[in-house]
C-alpha atoms as a PDB file:
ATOM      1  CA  UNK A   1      35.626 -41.158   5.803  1.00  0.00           C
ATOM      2  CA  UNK A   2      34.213 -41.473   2.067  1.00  0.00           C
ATOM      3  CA  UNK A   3      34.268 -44.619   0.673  1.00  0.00           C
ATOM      4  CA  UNK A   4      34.915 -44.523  -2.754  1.00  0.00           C
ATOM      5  CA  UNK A   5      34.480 -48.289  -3.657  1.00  0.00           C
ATOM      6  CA  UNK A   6      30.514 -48.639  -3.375  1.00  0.00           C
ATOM      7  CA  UNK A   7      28.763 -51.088  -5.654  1.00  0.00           C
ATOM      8  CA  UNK A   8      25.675 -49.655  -5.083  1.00  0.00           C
ATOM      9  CA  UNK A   9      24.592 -46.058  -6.524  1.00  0.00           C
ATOM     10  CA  UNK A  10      21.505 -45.693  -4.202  1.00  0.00           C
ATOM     11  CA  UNK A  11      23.527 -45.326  -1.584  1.00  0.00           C
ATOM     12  CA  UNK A  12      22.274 -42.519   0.613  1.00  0.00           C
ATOM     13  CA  UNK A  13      25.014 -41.939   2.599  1.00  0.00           C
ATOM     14  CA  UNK A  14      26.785 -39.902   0.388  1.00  0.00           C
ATOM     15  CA  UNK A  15      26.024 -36.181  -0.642  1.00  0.00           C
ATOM     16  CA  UNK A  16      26.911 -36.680  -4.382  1.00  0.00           C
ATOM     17  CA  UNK A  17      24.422 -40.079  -4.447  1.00  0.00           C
ATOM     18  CA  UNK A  18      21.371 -37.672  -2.957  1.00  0.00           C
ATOM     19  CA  UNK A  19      21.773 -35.390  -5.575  1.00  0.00           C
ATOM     20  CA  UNK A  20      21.959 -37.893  -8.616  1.00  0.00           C
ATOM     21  CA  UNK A  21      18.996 -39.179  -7.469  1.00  0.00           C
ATOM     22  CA  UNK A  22      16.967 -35.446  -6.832  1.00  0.00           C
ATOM     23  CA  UNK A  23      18.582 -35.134 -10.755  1.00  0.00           C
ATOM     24  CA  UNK A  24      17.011 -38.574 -12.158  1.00  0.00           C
ATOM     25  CA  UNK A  25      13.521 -37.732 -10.255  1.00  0.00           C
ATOM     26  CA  UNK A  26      12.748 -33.822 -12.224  1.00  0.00           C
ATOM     27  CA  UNK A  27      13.986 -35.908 -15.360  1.00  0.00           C
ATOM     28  CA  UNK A  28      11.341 -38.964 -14.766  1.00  0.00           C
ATOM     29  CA  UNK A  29       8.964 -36.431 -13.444  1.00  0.00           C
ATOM     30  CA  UNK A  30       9.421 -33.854 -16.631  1.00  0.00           C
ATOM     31  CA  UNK A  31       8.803 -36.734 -19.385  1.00  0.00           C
ATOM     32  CA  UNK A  32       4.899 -36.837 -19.510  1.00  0.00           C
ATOM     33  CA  UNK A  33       5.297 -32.952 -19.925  1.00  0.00           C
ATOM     34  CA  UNK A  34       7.700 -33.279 -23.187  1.00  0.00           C
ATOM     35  CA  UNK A  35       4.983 -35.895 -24.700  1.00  0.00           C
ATOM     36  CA  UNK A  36       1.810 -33.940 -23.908  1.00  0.00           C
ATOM     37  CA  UNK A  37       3.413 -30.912 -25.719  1.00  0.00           C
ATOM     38  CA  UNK A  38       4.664 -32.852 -28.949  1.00  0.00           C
ATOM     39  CA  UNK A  39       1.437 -34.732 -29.000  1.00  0.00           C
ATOM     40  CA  UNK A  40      -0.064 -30.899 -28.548  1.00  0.00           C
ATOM     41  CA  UNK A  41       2.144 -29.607 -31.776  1.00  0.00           C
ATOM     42  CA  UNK A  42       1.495 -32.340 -34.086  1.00  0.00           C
ATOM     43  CA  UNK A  43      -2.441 -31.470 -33.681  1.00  0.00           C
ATOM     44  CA  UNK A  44      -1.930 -27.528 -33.983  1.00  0.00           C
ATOM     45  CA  UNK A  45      -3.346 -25.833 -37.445  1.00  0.00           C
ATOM     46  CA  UNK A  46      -0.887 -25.307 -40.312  1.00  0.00           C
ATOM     47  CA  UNK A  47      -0.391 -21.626 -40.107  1.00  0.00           C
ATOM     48  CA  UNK A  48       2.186 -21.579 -42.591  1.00  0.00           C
ATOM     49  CA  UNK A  49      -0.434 -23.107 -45.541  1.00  0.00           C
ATOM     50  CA  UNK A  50      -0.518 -21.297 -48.866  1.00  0.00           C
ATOM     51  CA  UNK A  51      -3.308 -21.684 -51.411  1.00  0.00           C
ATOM     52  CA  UNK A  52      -2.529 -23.699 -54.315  1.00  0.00           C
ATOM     53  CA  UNK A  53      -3.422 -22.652 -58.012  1.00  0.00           C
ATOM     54  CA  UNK A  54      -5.175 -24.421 -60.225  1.00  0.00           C
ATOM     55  CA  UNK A  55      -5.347 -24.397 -63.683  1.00  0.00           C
ATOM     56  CA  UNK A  56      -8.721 -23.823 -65.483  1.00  0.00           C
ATOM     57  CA  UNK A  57      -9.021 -23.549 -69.666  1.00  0.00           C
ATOM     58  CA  UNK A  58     -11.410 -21.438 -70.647  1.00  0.00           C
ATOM     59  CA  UNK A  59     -12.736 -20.497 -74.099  1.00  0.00           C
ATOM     60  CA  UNK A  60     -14.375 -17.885 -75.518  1.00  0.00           C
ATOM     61  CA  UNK A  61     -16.106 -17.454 -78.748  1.00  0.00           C
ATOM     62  CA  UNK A  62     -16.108 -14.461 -80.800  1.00  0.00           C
ATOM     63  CA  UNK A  63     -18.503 -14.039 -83.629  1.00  0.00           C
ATOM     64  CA  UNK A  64     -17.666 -11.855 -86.584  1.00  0.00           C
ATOM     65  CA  UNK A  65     -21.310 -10.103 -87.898  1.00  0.00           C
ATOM     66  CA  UNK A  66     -20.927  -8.382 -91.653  1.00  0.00           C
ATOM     67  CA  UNK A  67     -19.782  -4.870 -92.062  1.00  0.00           C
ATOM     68  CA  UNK A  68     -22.758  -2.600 -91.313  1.00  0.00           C
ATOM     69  CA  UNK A  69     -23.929   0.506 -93.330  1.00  0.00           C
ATOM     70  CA  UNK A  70     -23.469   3.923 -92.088  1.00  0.00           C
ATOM     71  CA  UNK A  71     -26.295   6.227 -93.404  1.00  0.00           C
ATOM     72  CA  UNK A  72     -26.082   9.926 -92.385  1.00  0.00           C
ATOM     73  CA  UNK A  73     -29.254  11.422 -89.891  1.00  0.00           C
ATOM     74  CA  UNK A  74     -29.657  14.781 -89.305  1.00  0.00           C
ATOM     75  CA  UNK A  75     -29.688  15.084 -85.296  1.00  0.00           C
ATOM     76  CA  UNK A  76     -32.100  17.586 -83.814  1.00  0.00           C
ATOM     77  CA  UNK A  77     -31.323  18.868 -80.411  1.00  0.00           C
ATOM     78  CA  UNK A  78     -33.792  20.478 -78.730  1.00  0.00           C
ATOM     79  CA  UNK A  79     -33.917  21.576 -74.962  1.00  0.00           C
ATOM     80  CA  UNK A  80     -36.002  22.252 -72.635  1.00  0.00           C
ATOM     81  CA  UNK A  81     -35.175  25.157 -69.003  1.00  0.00           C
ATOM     82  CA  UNK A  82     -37.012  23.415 -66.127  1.00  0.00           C
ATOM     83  CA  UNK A  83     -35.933  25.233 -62.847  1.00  0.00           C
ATOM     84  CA  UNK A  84     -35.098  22.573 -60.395  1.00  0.00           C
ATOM     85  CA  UNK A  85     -35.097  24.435 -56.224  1.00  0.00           C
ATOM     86  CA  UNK A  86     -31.732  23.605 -54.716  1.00  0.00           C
ATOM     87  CA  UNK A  87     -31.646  23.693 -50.754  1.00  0.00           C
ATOM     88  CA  UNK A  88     -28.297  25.245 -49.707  1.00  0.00           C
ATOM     89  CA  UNK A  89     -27.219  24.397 -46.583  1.00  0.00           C
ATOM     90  CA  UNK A  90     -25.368  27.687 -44.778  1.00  0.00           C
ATOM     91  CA  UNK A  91     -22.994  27.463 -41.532  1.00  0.00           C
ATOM     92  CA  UNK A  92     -24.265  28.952 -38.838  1.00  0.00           C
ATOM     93  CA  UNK A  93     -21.650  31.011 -36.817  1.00  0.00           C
ATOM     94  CA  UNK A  94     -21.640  29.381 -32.943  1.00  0.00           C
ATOM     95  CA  UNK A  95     -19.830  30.924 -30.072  1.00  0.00           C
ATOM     96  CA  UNK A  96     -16.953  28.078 -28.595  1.00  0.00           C
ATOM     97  CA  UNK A  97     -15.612  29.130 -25.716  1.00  0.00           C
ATOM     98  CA  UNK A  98     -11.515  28.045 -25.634  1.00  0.00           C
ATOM     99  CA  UNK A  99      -9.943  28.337 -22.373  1.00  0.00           C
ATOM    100  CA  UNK A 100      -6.557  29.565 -22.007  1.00  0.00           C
ATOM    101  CA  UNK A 101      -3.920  29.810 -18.833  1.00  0.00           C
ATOM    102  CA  UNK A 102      -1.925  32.574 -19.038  1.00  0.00           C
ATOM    103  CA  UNK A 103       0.942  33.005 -16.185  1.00  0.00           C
ATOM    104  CA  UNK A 104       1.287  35.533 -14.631  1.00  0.00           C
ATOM    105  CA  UNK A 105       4.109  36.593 -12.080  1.00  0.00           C
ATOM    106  CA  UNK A 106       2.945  36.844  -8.773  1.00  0.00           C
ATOM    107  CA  UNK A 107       5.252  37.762  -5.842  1.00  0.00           C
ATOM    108  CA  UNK A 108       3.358  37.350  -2.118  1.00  0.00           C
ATOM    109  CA  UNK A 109       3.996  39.256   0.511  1.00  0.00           C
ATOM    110  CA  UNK A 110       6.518  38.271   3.129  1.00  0.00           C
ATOM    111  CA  UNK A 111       7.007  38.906   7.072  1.00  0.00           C
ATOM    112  CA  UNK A 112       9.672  41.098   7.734  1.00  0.00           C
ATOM    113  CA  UNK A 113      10.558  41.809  11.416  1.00  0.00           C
ATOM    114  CA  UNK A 114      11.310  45.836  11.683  1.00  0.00           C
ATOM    115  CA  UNK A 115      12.305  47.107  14.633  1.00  0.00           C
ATOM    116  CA  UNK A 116       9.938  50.086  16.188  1.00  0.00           C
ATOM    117  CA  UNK A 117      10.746  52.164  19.192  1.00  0.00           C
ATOM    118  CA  UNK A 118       7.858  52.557  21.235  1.00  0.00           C
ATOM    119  CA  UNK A 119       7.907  55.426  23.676  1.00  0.00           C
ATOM    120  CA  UNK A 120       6.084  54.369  27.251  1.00  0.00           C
ATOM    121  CA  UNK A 121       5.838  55.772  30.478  1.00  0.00           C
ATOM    122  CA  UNK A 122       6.664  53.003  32.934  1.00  0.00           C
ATOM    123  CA  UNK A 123       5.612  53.938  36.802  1.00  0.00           C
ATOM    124  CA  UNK A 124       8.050  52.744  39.398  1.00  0.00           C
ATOM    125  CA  UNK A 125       7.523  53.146  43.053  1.00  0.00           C
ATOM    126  CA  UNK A 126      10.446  54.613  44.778  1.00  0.00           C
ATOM    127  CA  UNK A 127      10.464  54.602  48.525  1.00  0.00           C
ATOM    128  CA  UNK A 128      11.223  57.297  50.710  1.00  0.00           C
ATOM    129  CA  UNK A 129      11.665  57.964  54.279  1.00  0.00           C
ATOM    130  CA  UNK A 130       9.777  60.989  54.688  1.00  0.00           C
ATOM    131  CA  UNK A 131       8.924  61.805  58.719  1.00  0.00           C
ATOM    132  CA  UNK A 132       5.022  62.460  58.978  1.00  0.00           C
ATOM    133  CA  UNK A 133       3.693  64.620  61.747  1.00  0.00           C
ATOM    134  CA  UNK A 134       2.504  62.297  64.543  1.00  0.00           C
ATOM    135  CA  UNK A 135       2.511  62.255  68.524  1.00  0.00           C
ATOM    136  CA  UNK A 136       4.971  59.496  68.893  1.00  0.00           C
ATOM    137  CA  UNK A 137       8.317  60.108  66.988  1.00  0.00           C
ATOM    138  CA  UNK A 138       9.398  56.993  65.038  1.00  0.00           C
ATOM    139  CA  UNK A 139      10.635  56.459  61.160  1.00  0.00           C
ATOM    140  CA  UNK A 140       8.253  54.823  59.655  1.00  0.00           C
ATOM    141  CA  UNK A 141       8.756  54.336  55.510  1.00  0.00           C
ATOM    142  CA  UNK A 142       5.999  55.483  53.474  1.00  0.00           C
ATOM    143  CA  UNK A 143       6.183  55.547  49.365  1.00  0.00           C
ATOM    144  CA  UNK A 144       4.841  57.833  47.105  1.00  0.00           C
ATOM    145  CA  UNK A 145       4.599  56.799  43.604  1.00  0.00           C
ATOM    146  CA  UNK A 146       6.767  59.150  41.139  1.00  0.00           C
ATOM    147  CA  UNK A 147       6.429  58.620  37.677  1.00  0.00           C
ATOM    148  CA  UNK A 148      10.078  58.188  35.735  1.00  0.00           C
ATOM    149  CA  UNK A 149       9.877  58.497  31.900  1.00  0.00           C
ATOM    150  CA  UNK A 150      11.551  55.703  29.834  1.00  0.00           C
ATOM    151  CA  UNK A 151      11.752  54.449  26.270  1.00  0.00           C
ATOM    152  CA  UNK A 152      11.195  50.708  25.862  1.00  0.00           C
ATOM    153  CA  UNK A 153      12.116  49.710  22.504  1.00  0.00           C
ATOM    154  CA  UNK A 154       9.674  46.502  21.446  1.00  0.00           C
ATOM    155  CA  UNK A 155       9.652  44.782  17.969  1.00  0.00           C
ATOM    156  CA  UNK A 156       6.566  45.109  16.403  1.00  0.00           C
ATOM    157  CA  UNK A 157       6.382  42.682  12.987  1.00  0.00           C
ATOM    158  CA  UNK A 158       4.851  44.218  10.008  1.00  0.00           C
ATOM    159  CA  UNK A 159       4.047  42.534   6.546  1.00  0.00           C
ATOM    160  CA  UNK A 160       5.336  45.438   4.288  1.00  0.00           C
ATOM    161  CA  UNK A 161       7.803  47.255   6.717  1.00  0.00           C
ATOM    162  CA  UNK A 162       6.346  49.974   7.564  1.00  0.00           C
END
């Protein structure tokens, strides 16, 4: 039964008290954090600082000298051909080898069973009662191999079918 009359909020009874109090310990816990970060931010460099202008006066003086006289000379140009060696530099030509894939189609070969009739001669024995000349009459069963021709078809597997 909950009681809802309790004077006291450390009461530990309760489900709702345990977690107020969990609550109130991160908060105590988390305030040395908050100050070491603004005390952090208030010593951090100015990044948004802008130079300031100053004013300076400066003066110049300017001297005014009379007009001068132009008088008229005769220039003489002479020259003189000196033949100065240039050094031209010329490419030489060098082989670079590029390599290139090309595709190309390629179909491999594939097993194909074919069927091929082998003709075999198979021996068989096949007895026979066949009375040999003796003293003392009696049957006795001899057997004389015969041969019987027979076909035998096997599969023989070949790579291009033939």
């Amino acid at each position: 039964m909950m009681d809802y009359n309790r004077t006291v909020m450390t009461d530990s009874e309760a489900p709702r008290t345990r977690r107020r109090m969990r609550i109130l310990a991160v908060i105590i816990a988390t305030i040395p954090c908050y100050c070491a970060g603004f005390i952090a931010l208030s010593f951090a460099p100015d990044t948004r600082a802008t130079a300031t202008q100053t004013p300076t006066l400066t003066a110049t003086a300017t001297l005014i000298s009379p007009t001068p006289n132009l008088s008229l000379t005769p220039v003489i140009v002479t020259g003189t051909n000196t033949p100065t060696p240039t050094i031209t530099q010329t490419p030489t030509p060098t082989h670079t080898f590029t390599p290139t894939v090309t595709f190309t189609p390629f179909v491999p070969a594939t097993f194909t069973p074919t069927p091929t009739l082998t003709p075999s001669i198979t021996p068989s024995h096949t007895p026979s009662n066949t009375p040999s000349p003796t003293d003392t009459p009696s049957a006795t069963p001899t057997s004389t191999p015969t041969q019987t021709p027979s076909i035998t078809p096997s599969i023989s597997p070949t790579a291009f079918g033939g």
